[in-house]
C-alpha atoms as a PDB file:
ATOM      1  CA  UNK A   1      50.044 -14.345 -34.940  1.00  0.00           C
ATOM      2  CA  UNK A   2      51.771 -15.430 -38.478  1.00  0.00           C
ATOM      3  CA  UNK A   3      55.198 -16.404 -37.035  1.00  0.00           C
ATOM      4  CA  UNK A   4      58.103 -16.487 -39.347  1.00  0.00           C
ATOM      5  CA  UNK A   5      61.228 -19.438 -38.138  1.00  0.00           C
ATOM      6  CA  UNK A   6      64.393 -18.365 -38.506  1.00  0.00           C
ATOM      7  CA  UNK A   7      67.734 -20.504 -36.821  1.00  0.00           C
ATOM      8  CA  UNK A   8      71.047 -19.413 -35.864  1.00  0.00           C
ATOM      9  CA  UNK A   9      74.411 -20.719 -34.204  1.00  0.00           C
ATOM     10  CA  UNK A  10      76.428 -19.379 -31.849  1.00  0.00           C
ATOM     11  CA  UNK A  11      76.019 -16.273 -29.402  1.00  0.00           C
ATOM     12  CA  UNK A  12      78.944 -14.576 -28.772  1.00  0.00           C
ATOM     13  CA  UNK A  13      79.435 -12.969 -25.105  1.00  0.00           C
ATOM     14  CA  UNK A  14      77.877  -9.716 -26.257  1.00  0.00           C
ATOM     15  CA  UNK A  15      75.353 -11.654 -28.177  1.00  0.00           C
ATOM     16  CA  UNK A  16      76.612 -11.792 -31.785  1.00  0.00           C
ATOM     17  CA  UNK A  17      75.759 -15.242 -33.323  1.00  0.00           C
ATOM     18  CA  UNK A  18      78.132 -16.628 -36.096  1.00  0.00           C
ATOM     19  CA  UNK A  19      75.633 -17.576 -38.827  1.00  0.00           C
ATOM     20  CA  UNK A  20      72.203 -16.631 -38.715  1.00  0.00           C
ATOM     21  CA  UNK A  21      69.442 -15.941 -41.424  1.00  0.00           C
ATOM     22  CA  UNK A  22      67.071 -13.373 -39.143  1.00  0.00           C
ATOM     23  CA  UNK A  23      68.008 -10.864 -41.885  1.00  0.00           C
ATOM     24  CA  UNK A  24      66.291 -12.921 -44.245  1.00  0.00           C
ATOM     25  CA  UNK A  25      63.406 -13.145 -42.154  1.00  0.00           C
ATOM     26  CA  UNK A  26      62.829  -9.584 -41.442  1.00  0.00           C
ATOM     27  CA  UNK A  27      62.678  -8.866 -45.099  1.00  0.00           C
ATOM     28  CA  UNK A  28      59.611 -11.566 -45.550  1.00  0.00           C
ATOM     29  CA  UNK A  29      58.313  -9.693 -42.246  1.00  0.00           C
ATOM     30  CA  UNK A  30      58.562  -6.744 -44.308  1.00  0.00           C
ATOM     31  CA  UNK A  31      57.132  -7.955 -47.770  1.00  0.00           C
ATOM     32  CA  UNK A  32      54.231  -9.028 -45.107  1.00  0.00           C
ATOM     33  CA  UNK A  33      53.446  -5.421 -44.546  1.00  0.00           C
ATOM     34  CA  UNK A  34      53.298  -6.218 -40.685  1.00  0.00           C
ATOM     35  CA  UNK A  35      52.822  -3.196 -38.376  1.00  0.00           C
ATOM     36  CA  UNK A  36      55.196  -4.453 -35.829  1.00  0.00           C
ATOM     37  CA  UNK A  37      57.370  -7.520 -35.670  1.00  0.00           C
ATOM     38  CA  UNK A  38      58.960  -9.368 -32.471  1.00  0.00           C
ATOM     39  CA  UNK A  39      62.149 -10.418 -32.767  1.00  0.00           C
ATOM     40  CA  UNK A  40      62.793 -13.296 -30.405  1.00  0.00           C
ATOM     41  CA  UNK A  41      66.429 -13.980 -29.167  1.00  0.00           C
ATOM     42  CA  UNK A  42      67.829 -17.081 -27.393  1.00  0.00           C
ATOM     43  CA  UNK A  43      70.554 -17.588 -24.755  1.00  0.00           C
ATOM     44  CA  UNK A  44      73.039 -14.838 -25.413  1.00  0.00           C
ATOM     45  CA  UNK A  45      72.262 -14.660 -28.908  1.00  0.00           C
ATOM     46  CA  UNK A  46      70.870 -10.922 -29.847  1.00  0.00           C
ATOM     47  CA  UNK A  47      69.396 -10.793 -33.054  1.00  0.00           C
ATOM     48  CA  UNK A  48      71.216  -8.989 -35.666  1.00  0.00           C
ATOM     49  CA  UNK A  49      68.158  -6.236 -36.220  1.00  0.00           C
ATOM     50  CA  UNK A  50      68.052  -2.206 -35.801  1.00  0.00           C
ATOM     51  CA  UNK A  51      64.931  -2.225 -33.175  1.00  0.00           C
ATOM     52  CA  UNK A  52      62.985   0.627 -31.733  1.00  0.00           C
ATOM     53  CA  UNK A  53      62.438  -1.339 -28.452  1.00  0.00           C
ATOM     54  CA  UNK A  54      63.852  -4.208 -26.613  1.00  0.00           C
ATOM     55  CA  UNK A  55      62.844  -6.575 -23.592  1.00  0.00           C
ATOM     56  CA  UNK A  56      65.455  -8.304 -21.280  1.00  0.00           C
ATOM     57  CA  UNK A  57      64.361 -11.805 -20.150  1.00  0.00           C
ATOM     58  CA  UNK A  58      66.807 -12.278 -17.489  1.00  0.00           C
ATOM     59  CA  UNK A  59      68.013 -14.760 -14.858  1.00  0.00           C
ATOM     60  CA  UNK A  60      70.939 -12.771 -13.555  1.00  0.00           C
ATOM     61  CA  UNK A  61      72.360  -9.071 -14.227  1.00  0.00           C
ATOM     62  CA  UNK A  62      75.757  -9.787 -12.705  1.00  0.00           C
ATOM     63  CA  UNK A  63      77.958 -12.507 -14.469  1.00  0.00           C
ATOM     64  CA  UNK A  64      79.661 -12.094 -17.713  1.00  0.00           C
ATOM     65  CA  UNK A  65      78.146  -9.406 -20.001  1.00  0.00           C
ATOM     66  CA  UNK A  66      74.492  -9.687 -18.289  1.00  0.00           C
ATOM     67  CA  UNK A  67      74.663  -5.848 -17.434  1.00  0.00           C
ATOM     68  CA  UNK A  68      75.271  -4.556 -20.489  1.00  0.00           C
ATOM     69  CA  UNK A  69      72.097  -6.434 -22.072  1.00  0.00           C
ATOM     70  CA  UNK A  70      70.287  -5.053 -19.504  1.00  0.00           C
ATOM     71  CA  UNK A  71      71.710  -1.816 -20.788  1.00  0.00           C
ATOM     72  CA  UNK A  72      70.505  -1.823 -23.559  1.00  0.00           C
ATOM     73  CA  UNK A  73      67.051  -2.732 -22.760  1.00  0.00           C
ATOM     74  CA  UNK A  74      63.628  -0.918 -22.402  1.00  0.00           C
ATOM     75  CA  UNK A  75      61.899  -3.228 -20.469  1.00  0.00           C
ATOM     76  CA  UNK A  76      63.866  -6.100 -18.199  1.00  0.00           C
ATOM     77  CA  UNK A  77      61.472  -9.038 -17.092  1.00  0.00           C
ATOM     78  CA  UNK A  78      62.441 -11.580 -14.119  1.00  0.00           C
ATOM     79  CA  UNK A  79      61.243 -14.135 -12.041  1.00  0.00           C
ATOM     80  CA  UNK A  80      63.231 -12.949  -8.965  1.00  0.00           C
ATOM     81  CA  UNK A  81      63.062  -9.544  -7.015  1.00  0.00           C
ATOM     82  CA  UNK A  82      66.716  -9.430  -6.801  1.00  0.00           C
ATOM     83  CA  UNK A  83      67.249  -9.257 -10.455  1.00  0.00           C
ATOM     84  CA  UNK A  84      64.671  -6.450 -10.514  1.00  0.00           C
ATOM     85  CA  UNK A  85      66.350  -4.924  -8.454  1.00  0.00           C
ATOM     86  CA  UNK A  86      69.220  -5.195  -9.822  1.00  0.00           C
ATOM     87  CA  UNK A  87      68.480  -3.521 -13.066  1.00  0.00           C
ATOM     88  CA  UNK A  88      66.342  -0.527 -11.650  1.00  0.00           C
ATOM     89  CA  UNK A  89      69.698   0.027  -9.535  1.00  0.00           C
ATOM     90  CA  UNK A  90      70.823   0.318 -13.836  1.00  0.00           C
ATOM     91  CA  UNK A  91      68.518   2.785 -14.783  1.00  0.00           C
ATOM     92  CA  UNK A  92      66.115   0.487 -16.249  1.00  0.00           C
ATOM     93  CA  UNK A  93      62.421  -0.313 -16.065  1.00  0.00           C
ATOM     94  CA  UNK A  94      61.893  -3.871 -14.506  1.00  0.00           C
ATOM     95  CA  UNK A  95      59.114  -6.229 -13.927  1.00  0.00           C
ATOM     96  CA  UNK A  96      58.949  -9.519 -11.792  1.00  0.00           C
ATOM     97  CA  UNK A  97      56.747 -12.105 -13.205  1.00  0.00           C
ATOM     98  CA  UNK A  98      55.391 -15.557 -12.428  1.00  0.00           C
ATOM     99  CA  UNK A  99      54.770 -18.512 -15.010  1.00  0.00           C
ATOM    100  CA  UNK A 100      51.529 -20.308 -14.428  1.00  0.00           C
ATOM    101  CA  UNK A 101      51.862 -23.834 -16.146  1.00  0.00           C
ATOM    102  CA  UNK A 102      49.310 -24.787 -18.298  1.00  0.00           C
ATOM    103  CA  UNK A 103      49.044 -28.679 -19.280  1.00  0.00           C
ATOM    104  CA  UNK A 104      47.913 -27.997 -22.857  1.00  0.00           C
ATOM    105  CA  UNK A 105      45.397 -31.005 -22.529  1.00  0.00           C
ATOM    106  CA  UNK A 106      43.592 -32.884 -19.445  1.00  0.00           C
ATOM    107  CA  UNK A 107      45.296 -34.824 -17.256  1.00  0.00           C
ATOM    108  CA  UNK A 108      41.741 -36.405 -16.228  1.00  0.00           C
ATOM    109  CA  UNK A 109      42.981 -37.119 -12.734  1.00  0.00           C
ATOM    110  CA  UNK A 110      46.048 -39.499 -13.729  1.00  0.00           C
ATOM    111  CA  UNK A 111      49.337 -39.828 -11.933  1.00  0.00           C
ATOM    112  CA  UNK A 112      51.910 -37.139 -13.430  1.00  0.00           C
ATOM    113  CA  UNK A 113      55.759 -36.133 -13.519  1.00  0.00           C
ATOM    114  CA  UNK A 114      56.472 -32.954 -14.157  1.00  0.00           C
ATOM    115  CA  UNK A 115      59.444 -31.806 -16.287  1.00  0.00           C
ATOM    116  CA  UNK A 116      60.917 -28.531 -16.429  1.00  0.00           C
ATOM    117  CA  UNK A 117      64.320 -26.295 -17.045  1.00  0.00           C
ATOM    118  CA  UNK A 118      63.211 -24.188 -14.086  1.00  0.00           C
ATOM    119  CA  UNK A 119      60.684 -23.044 -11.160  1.00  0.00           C
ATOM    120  CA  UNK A 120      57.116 -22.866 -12.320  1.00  0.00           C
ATOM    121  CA  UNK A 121      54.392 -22.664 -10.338  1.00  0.00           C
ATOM    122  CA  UNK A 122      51.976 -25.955 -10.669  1.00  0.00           C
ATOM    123  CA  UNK A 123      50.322 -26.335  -7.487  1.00  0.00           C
ATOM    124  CA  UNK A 124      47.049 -25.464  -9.231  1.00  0.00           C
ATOM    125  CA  UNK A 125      48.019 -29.357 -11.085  1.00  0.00           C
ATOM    126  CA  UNK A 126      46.717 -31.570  -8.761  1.00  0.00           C
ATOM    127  CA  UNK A 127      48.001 -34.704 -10.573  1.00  0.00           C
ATOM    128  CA  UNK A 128      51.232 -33.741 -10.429  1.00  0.00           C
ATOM    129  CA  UNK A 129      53.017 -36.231  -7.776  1.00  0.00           C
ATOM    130  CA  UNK A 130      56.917 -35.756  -9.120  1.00  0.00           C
ATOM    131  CA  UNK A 131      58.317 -32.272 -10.566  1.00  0.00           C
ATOM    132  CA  UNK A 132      62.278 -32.029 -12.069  1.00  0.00           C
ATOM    133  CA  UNK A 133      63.706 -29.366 -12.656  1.00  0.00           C
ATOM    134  CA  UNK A 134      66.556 -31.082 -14.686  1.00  0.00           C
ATOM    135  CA  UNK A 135      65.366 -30.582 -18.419  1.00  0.00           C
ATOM    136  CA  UNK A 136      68.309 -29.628 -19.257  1.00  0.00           C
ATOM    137  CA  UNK A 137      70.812 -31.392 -17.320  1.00  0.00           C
ATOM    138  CA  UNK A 138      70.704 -34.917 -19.114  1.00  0.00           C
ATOM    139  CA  UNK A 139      72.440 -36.960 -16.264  1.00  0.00           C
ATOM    140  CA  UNK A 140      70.872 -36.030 -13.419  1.00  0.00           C
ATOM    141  CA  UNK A 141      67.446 -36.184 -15.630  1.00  0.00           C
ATOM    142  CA  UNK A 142      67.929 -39.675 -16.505  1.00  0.00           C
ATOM    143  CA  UNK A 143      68.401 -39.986 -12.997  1.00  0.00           C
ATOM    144  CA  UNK A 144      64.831 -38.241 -11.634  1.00  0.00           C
ATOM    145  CA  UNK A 145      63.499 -40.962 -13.975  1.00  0.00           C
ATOM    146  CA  UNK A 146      64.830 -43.923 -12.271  1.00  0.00           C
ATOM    147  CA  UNK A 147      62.131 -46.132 -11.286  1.00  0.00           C
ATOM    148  CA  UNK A 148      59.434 -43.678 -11.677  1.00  0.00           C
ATOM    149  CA  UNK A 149      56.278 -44.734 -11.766  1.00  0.00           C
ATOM    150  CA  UNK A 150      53.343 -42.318 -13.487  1.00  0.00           C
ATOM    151  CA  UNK A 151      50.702 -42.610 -15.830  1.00  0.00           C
ATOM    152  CA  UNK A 152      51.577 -39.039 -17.637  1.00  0.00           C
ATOM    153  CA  UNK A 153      55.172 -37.100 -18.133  1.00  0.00           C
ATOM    154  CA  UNK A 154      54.109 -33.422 -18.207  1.00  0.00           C
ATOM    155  CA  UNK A 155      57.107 -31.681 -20.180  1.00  0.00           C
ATOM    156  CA  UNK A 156      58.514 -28.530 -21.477  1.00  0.00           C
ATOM    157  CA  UNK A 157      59.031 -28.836 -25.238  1.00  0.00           C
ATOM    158  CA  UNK A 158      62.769 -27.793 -24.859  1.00  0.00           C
ATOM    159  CA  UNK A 159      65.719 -29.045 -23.968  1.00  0.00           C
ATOM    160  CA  UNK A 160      65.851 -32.676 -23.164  1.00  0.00           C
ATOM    161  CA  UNK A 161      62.005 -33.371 -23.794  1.00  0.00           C
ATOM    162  CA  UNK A 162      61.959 -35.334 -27.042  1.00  0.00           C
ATOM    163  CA  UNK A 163      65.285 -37.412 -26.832  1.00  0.00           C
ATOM    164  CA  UNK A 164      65.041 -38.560 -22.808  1.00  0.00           C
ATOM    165  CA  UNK A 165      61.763 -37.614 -21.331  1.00  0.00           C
ATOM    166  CA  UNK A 166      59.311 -38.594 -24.369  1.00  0.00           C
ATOM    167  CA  UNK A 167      61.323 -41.786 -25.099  1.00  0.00           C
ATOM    168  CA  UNK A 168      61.328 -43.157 -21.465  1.00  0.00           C
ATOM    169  CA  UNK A 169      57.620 -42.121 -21.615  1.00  0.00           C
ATOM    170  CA  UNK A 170      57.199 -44.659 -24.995  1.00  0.00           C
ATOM    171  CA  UNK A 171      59.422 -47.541 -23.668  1.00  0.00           C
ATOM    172  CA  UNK A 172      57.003 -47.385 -20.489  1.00  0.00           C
ATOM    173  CA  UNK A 173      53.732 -46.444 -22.065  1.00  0.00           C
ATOM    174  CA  UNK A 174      52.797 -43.698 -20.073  1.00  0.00           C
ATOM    175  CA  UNK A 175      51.245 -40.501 -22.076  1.00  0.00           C
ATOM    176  CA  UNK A 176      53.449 -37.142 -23.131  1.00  0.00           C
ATOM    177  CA  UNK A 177      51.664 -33.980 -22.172  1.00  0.00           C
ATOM    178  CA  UNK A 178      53.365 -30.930 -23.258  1.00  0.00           C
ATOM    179  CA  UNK A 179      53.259 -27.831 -20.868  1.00  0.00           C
ATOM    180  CA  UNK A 180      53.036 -24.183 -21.352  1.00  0.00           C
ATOM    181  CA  UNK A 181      52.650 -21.172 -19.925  1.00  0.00           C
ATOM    182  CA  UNK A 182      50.824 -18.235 -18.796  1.00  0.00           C
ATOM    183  CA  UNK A 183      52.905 -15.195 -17.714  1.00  0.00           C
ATOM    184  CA  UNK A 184      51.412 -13.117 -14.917  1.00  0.00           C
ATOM    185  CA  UNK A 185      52.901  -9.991 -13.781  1.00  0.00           C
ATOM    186  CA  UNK A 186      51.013  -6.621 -12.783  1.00  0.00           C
ATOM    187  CA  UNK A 187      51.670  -3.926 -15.307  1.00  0.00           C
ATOM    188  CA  UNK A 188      53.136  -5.791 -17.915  1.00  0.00           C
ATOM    189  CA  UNK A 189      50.428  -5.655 -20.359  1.00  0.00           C
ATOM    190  CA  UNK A 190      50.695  -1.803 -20.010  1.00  0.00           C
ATOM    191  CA  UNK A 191      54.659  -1.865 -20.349  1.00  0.00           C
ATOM    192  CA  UNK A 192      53.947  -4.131 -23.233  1.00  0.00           C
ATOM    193  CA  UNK A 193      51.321  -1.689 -24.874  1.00  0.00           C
ATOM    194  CA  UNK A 194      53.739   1.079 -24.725  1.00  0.00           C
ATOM    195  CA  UNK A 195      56.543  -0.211 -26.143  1.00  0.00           C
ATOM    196  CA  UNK A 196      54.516  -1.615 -29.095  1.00  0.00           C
ATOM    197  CA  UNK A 197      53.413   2.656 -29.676  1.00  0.00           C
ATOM    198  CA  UNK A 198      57.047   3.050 -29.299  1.00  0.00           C
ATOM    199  CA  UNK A 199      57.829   0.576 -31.940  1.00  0.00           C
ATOM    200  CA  UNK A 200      54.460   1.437 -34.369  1.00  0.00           C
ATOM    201  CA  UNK A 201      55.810   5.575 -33.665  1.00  0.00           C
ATOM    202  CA  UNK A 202      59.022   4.704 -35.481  1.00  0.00           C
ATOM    203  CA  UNK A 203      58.038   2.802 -37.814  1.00  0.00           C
ATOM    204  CA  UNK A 204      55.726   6.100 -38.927  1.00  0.00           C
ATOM    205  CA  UNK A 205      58.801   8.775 -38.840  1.00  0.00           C
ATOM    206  CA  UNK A 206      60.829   6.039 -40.230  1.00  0.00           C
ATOM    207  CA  UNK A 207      58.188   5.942 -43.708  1.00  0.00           C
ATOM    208  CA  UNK A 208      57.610   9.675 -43.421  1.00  0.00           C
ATOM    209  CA  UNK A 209      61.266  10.510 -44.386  1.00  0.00           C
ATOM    210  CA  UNK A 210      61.359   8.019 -47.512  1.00  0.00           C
END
């Protein structure tokens, strides 16, 4: 999938950033000819676009402005039931979902920490002897590595990763294995399918009226 970077700063509570060039980036989207583009938000930053659908990654639906996003959302994706629950009690579609980690090469059997900004399941990881889930909590990161003693750091490329986790790795030569993810949640391919007709649907009225 040709994937087009754009950056940002700032997220305002309801999600405006204060500089961002996504505008720019939608137009070479455009110029593309693509039949539907993903815009991808981060934090509480929205992206500054006109959509015909939108998906709610969410953690919580119940501090700050966290209802309203889910609000304005087709489709709200969580990890927890609550949360679910919490936005059907909004009117709104909701899916739970699990993330399988993935080491993105083999960890042939050697010793491993695992580093992450959250729960993921990795008990399918058999090397895995250590897991943190302080990625993004510097302190108490530099902490877990105290005196740790593994052949690999399995890490999220995010947060913390490069500066802390992949230099302690260097200073004690032991390997950096980045980790990703596979989501897996019934229906969501479906959900996903839909919205995309929703999406491709207006884009068609949308060139009909020009």
């Amino acid at each position: 999938m040709p994937t087009i970077g754009c950056r940002r700063c700032g997220g305002g509570l309801a999600g405006a950033t204060f500089v961002s060039n996504v505008s720019a980036g939608m137009q070479v989207a455009v110029d593309r000819g693509a039949d539907i583009v993903v815009f991808d938000g981060s934090g509480a930053a929205i992206p500054p676009v006109a959509t015909a659908a939108r998906i709610l990654v969410a953690h919580d639906l119940v501090s700050g402005l966290n209802p309203y996003r889910a609000l304005i959302s087709d489709l709200v994706l969580s990890t927890t039931g609550e949360v679910v629950a919490e936005a059907e009690a909004l009117g709104r579609r909701a899916l739970q979902f699990d993330l399988r980690l993935r080491p993105v090469e083999p960890l042939a059997g050697r010793r491993t920490a695992l580093f992450t900004t959250g729960p993921a399941l990795f008990d399918h990881v058999d090397e895995v002897v250590f897991a943190s889930q302080n990625l993004a909590d510097r302190d108490a990161l530099r902490r877990d590595l105290d005196d740790l003693d593994v052949e690999v750091f399995l890490v999220e490329l995010k947060a913390a990763a490069i500066d802390v986790v992949a230099e302690a790795a260097a200073e004690r030569g032991a390997a950096v294995v980045l980790a990703a993810y596979d989501v897996e949640a019934r229906g969501l391919d479906d959900a996903l399918l839909e919205l995309a007709a929703l999406a491709s649907g207006a884009r068609e009225r949308e060139n009909s009226l020009r």
